[in-house]
PDB file of N, CA and C in Angstrom:
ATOM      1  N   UNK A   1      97.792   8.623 -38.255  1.00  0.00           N
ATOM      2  CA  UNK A   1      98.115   7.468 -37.453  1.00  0.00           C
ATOM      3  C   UNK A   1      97.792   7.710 -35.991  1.00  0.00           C
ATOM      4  N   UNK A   2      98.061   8.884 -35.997  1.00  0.00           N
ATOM      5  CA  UNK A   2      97.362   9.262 -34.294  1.00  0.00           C
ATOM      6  C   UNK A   2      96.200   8.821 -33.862  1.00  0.00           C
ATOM      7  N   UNK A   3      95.128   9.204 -34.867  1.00  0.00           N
ATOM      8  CA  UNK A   3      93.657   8.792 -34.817  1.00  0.00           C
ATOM      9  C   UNK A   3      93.985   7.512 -34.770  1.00  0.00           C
ATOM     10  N   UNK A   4      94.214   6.391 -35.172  1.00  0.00           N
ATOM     11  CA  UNK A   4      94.368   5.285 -34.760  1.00  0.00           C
ATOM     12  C   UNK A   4      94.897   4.588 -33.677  1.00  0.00           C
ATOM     13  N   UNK A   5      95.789   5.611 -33.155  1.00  0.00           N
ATOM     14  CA  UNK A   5      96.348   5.170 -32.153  1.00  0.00           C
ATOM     15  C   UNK A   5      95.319   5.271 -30.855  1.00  0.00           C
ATOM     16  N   UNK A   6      94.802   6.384 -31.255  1.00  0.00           N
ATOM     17  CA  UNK A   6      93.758   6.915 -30.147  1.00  0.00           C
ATOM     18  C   UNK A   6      92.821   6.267 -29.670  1.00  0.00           C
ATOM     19  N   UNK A   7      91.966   5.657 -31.013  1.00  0.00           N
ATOM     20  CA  UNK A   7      90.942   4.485 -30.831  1.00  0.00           C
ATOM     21  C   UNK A   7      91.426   3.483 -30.513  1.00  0.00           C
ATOM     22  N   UNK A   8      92.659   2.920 -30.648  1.00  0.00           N
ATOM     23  CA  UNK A   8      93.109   1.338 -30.105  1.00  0.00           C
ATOM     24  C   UNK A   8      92.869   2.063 -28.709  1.00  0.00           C
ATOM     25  N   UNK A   9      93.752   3.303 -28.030  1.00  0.00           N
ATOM     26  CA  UNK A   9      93.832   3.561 -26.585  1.00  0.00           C
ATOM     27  C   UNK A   9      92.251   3.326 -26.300  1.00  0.00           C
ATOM     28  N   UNK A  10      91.923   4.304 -26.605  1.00  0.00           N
ATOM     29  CA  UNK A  10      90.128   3.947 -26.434  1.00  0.00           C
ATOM     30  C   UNK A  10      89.586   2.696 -25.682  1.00  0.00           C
ATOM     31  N   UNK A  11      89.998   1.756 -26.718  1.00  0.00           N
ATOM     32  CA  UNK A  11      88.834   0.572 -26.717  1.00  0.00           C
ATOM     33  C   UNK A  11      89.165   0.516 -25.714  1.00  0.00           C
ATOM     34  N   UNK A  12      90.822  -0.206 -25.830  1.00  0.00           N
ATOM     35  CA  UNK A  12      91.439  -0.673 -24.758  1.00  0.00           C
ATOM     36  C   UNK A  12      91.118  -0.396 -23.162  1.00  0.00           C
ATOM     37  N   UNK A  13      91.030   0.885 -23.151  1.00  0.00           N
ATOM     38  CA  UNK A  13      90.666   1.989 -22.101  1.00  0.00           C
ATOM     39  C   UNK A  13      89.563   1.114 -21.271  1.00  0.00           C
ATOM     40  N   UNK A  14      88.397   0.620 -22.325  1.00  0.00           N
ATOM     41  CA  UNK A  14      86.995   0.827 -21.920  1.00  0.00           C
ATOM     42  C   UNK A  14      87.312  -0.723 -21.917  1.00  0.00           C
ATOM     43  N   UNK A  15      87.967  -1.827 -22.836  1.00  0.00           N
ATOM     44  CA  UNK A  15      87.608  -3.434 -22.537  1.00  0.00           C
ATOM     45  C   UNK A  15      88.560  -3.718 -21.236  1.00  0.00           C
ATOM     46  N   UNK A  16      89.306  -3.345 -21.018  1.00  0.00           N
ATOM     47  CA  UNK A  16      89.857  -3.958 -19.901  1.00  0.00           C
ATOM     48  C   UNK A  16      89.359  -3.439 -18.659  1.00  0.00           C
ATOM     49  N   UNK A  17      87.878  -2.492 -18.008  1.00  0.00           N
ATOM     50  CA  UNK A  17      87.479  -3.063 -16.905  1.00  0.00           C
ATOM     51  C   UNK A  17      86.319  -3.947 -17.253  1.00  0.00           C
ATOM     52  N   UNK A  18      85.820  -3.663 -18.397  1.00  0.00           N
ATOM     53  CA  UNK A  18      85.197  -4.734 -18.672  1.00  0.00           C
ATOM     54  C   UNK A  18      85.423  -6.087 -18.675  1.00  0.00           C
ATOM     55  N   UNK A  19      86.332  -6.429 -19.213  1.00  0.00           N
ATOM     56  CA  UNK A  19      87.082  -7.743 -19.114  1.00  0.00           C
ATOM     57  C   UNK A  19      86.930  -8.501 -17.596  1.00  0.00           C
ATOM     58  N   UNK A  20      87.685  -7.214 -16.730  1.00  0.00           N
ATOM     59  CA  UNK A  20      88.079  -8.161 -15.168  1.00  0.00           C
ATOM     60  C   UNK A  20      86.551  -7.824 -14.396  1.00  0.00           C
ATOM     61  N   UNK A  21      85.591  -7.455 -14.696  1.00  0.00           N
ATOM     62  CA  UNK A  21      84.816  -7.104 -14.595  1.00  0.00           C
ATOM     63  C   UNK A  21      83.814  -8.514 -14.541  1.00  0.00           C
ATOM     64  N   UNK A  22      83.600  -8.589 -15.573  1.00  0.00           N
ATOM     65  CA  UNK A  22      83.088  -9.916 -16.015  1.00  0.00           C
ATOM     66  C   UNK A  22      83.715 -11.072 -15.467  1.00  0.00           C
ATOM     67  N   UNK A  23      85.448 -11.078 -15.057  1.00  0.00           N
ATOM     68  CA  UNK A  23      85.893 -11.775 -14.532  1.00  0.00           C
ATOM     69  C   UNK A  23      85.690 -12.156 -13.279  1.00  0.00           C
ATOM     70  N   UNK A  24      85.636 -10.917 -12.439  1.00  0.00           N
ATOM     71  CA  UNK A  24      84.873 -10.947 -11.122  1.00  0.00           C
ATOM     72  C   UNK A  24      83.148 -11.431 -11.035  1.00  0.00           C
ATOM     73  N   UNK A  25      82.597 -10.986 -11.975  1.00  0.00           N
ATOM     74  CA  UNK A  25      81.276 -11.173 -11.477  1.00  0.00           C
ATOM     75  C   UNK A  25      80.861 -12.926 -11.917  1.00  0.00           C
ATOM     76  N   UNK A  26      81.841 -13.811 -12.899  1.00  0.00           N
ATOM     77  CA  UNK A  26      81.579 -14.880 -12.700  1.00  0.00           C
ATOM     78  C   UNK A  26      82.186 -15.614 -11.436  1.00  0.00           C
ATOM     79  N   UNK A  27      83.461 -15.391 -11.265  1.00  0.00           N
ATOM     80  CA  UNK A  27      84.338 -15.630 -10.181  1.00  0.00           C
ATOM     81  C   UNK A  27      83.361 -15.541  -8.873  1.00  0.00           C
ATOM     82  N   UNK A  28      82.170 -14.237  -8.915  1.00  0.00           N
ATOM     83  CA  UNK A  28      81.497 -14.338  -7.371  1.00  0.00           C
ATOM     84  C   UNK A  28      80.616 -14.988  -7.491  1.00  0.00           C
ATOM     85  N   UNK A  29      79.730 -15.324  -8.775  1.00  0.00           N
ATOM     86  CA  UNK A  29      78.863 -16.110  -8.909  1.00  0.00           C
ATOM     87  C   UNK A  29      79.072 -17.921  -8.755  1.00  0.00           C
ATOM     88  N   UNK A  30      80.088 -18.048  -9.491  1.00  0.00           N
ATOM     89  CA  UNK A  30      80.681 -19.094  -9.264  1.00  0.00           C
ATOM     90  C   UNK A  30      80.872 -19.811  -8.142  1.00  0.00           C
ATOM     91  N   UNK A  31      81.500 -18.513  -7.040  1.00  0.00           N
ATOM     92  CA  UNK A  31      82.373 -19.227  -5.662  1.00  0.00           C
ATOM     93  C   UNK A  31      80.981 -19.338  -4.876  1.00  0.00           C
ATOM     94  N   UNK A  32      79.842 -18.078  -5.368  1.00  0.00           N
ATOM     95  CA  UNK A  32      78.394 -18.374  -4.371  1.00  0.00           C
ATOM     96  C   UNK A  32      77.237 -19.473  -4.624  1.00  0.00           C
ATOM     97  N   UNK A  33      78.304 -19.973  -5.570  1.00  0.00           N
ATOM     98  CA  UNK A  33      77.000 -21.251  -6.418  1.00  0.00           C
ATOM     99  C   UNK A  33      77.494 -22.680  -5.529  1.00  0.00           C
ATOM    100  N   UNK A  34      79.050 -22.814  -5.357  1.00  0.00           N
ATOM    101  CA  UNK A  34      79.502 -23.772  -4.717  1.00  0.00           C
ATOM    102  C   UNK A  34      78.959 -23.696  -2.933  1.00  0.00           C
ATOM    103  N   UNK A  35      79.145 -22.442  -2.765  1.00  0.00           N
ATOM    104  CA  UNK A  35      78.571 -22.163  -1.300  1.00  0.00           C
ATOM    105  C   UNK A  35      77.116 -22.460  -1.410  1.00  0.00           C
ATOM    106  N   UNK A  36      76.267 -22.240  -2.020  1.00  0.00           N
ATOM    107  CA  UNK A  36      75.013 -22.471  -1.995  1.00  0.00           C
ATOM    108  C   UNK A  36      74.504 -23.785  -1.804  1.00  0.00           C
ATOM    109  N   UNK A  37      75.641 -24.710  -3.352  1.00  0.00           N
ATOM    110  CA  UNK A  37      75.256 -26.038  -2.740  1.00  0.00           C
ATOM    111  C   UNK A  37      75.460 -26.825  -1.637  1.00  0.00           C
ATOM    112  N   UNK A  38      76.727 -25.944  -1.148  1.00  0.00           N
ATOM    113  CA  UNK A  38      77.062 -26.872  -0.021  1.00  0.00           C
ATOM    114  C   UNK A  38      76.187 -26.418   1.475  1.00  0.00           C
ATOM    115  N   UNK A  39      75.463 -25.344   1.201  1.00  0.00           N
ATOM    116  CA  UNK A  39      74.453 -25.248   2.394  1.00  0.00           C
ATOM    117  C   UNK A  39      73.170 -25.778   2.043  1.00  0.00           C
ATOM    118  N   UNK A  40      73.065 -25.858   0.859  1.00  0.00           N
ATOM    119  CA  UNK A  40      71.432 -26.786   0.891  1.00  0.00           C
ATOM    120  C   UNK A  40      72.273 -28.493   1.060  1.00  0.00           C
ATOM    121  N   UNK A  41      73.138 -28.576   0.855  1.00  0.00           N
ATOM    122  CA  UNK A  41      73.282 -29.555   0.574  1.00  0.00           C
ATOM    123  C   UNK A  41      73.264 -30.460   2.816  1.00  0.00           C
ATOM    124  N   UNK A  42      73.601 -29.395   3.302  1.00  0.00           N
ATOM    125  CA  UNK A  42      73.561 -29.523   4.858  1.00  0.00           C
ATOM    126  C   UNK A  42      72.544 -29.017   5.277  1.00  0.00           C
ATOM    127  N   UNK A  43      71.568 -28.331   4.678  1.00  0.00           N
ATOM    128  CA  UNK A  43      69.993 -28.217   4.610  1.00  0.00           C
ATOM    129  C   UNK A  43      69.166 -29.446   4.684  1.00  0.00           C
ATOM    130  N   UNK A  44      69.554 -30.201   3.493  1.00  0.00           N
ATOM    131  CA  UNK A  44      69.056 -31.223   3.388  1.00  0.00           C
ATOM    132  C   UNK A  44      69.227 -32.114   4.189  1.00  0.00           C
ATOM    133  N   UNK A  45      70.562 -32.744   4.738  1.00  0.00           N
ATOM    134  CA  UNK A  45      70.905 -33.693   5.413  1.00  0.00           C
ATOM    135  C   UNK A  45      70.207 -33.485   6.880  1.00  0.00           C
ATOM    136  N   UNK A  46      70.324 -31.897   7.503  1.00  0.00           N
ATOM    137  CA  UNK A  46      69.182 -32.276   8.553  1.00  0.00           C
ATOM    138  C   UNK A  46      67.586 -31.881   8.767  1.00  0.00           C
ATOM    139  N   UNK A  47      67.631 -31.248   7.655  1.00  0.00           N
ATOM    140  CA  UNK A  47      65.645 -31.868   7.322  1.00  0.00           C
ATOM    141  C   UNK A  47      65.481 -33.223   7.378  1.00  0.00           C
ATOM    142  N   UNK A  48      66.695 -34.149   6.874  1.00  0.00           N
ATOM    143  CA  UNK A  48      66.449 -35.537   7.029  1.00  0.00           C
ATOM    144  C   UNK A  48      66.378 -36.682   7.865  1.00  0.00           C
ATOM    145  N   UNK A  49      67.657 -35.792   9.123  1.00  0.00           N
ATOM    146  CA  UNK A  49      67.719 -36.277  10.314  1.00  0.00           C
ATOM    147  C   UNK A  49      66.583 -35.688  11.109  1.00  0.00           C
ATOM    148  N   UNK A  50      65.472 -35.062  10.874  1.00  0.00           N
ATOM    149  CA  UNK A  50      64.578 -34.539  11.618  1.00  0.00           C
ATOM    150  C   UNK A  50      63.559 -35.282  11.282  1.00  0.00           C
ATOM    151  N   UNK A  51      63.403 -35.541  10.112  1.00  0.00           N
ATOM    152  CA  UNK A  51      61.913 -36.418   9.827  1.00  0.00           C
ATOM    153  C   UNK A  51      62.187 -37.497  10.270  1.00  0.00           C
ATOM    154  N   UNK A  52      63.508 -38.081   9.824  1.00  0.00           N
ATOM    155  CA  UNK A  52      63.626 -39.368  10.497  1.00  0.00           C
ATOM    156  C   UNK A  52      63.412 -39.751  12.511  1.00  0.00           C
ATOM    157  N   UNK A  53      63.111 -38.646  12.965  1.00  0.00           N
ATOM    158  CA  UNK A  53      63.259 -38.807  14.910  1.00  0.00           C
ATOM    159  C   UNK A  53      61.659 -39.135  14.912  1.00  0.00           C
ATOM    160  N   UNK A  54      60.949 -39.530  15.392  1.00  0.00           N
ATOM    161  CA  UNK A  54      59.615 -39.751  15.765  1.00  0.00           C
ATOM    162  C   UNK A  54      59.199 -38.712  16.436  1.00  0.00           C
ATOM    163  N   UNK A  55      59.650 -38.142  17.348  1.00  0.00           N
ATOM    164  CA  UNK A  55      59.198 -36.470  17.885  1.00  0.00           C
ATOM    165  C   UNK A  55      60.734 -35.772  18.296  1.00  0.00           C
ATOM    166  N   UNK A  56      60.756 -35.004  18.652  1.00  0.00           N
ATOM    167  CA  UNK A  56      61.475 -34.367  19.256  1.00  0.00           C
ATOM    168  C   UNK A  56      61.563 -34.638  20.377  1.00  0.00           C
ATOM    169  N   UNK A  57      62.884 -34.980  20.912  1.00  0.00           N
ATOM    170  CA  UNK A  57      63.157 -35.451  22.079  1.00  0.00           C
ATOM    171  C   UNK A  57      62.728 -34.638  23.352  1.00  0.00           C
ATOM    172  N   UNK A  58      62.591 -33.539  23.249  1.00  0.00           N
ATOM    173  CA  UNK A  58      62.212 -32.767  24.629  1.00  0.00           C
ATOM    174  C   UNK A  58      59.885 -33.118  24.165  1.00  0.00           C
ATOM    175  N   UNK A  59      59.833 -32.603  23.308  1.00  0.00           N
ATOM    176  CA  UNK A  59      58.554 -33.103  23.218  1.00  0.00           C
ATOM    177  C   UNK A  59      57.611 -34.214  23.274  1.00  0.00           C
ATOM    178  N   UNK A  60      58.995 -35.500  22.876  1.00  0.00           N
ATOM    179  CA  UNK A  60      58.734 -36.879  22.883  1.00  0.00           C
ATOM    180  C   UNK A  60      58.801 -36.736  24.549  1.00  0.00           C
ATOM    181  N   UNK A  61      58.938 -36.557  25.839  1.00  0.00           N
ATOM    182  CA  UNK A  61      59.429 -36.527  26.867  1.00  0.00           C
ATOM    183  C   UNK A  61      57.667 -35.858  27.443  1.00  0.00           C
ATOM    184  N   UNK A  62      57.632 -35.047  27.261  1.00  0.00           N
ATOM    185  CA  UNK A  62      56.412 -34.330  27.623  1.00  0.00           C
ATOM    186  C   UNK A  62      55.243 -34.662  27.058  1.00  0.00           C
ATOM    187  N   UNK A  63      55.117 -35.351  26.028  1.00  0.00           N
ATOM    188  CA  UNK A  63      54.027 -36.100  25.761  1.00  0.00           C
ATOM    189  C   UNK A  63      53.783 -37.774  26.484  1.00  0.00           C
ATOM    190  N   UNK A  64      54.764 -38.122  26.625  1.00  0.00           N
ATOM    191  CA  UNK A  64      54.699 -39.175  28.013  1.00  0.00           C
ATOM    192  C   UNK A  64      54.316 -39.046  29.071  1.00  0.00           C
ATOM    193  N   UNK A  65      54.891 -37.973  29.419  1.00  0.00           N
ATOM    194  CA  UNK A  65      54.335 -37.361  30.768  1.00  0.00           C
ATOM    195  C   UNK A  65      53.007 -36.635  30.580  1.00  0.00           C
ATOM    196  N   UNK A  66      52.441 -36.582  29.953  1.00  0.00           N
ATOM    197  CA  UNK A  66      51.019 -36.166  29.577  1.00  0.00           C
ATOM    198  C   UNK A  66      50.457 -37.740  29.518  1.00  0.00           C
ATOM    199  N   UNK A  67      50.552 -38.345  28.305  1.00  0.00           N
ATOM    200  CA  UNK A  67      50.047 -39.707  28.524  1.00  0.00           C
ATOM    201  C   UNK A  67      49.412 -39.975  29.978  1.00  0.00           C
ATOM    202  N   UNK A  68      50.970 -40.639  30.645  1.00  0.00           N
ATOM    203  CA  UNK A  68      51.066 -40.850  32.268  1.00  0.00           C
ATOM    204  C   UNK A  68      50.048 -40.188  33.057  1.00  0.00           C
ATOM    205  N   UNK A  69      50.146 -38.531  32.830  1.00  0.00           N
ATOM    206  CA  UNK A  69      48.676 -38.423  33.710  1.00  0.00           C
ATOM    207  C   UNK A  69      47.525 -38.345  32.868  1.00  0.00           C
ATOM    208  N   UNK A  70      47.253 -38.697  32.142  1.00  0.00           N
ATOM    209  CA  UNK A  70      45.319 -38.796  31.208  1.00  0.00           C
ATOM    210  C   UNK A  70      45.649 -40.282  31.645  1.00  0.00           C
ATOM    211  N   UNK A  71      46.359 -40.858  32.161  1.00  0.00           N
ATOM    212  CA  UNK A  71      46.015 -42.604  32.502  1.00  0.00           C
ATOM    213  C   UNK A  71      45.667 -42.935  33.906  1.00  0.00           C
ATOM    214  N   UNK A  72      46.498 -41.980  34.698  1.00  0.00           N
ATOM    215  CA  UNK A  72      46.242 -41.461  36.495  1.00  0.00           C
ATOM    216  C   UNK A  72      44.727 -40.797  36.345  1.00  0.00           C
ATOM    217  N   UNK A  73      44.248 -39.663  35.314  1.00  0.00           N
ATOM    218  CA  UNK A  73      42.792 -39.183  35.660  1.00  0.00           C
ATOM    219  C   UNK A  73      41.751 -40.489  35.066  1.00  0.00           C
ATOM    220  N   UNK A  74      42.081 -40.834  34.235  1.00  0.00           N
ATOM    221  CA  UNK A  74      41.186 -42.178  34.151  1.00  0.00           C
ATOM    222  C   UNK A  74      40.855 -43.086  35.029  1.00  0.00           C
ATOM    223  N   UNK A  75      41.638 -43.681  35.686  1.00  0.00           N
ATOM    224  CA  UNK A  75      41.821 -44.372  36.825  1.00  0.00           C
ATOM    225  C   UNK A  75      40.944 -43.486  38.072  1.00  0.00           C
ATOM    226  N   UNK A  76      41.280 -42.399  38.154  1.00  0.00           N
ATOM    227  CA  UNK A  76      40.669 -41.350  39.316  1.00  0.00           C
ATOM    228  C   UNK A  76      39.249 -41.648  39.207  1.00  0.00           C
ATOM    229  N   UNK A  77      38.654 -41.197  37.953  1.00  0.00           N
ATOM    230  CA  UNK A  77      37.611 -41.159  37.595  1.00  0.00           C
ATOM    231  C   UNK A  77      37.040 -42.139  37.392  1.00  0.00           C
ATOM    232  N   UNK A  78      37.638 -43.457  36.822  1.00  0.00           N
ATOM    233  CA  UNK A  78      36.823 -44.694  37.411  1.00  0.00           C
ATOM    234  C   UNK A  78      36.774 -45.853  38.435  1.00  0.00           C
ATOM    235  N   UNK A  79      37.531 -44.822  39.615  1.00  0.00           N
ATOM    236  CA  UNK A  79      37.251 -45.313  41.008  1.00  0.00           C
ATOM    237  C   UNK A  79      35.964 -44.105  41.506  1.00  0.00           C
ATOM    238  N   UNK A  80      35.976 -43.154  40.840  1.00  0.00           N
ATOM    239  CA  UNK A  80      35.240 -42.103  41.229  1.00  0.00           C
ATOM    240  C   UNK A  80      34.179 -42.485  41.272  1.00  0.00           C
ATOM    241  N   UNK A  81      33.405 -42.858  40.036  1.00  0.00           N
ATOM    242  CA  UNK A  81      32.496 -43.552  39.716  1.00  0.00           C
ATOM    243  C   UNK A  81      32.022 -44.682  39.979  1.00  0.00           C
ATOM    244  N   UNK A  82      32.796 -45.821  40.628  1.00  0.00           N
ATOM    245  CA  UNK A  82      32.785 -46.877  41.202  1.00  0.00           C
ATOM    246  C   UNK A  82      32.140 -46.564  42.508  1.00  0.00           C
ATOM    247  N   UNK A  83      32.861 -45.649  43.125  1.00  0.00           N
ATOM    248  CA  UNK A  83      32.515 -44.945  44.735  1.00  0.00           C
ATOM    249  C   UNK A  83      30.431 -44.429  44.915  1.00  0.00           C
ATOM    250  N   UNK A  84      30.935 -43.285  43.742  1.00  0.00           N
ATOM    251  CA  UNK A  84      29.582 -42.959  43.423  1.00  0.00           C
ATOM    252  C   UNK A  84      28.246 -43.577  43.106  1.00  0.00           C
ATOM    253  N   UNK A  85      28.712 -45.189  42.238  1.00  0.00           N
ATOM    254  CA  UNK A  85      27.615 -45.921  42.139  1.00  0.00           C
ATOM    255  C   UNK A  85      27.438 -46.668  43.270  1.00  0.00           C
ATOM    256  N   UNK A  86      28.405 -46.758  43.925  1.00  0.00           N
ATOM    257  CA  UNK A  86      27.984 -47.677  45.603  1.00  0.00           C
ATOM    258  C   UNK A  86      27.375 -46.904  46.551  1.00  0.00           C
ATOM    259  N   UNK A  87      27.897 -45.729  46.650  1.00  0.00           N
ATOM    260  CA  UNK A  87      27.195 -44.553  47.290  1.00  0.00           C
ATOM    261  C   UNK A  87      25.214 -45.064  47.068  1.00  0.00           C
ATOM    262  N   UNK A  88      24.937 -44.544  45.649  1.00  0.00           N
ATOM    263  CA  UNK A  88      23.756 -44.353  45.377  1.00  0.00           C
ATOM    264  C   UNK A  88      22.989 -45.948  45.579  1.00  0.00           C
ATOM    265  N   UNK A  89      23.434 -47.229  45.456  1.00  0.00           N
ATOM    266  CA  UNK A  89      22.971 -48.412  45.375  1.00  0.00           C
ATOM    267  C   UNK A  89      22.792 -48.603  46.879  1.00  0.00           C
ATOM    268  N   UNK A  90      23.273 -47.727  47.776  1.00  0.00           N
ATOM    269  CA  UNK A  90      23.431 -48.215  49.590  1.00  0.00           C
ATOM    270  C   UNK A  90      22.304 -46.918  49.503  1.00  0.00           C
ATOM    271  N   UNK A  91      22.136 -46.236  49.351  1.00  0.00           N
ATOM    272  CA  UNK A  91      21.152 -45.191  49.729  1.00  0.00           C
ATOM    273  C   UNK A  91      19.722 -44.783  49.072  1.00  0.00           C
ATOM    274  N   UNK A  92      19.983 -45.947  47.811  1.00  0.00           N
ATOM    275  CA  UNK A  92      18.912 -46.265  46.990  1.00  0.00           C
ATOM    276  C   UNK A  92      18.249 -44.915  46.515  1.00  0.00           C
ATOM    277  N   UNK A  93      19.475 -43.702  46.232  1.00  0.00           N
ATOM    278  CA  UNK A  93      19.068 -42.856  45.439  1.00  0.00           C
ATOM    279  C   UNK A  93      19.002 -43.237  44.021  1.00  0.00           C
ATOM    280  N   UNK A  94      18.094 -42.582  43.255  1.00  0.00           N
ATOM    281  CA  UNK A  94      18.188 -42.638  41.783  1.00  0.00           C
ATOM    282  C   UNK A  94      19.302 -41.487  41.180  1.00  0.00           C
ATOM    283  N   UNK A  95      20.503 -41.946  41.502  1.00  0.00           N
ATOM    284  CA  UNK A  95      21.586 -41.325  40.716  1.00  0.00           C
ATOM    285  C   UNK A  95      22.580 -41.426  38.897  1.00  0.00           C
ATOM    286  N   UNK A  96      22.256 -40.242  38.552  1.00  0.00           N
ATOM    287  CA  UNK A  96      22.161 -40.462  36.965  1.00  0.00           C
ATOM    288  C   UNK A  96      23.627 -39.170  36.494  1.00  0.00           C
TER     289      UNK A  96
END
């Protein structure tokens, strides 16, 4: 009966870290599955608020101000040219 007793101790011995074992490793899987969704899940929401902006506000800002001056050198340049063709039409150079 000893021998029997021995092997119940045994198993026992060996299933019960197994047991909490398994208990833990769903328990961490579990609690990191809820965490997971809830960061893609705020992943998502501002990937969404980002596509939805038309630029980025500091970039939307500096591309205006770029605009603004390629519209000032245009202007420069076709008074420039205005100047230049009166220049050449009063001095009756052939300017090209």
């Amino acid at each position: 009966m000893t021998g029997a007793r021995e092997q119940t101790l045994k198993v026992a011995l060996w299933l019960v870290p197994m047991v909490f074992a398994a208990g833990g490793f769903w328990a961490l899987t579990h609690s990191n599955t809820e965490a997971l969704s809830e960061d893609v899940a705020h992943a998502r929401a501002a990937i969404e608020a980002h596509e939805d902006l038309r630029a980025h506000p500091v970039t939307e800002q500096r591309l205006e101000t770029i605009v603004t001056e390629q519209r000032a050198v245009r202007s420069e340049q076709a008074r420039q040219g205005e100047n230049i063709a009166a220049i050449c039409q009063a001095t009756g150079a052939s300017c090209r």
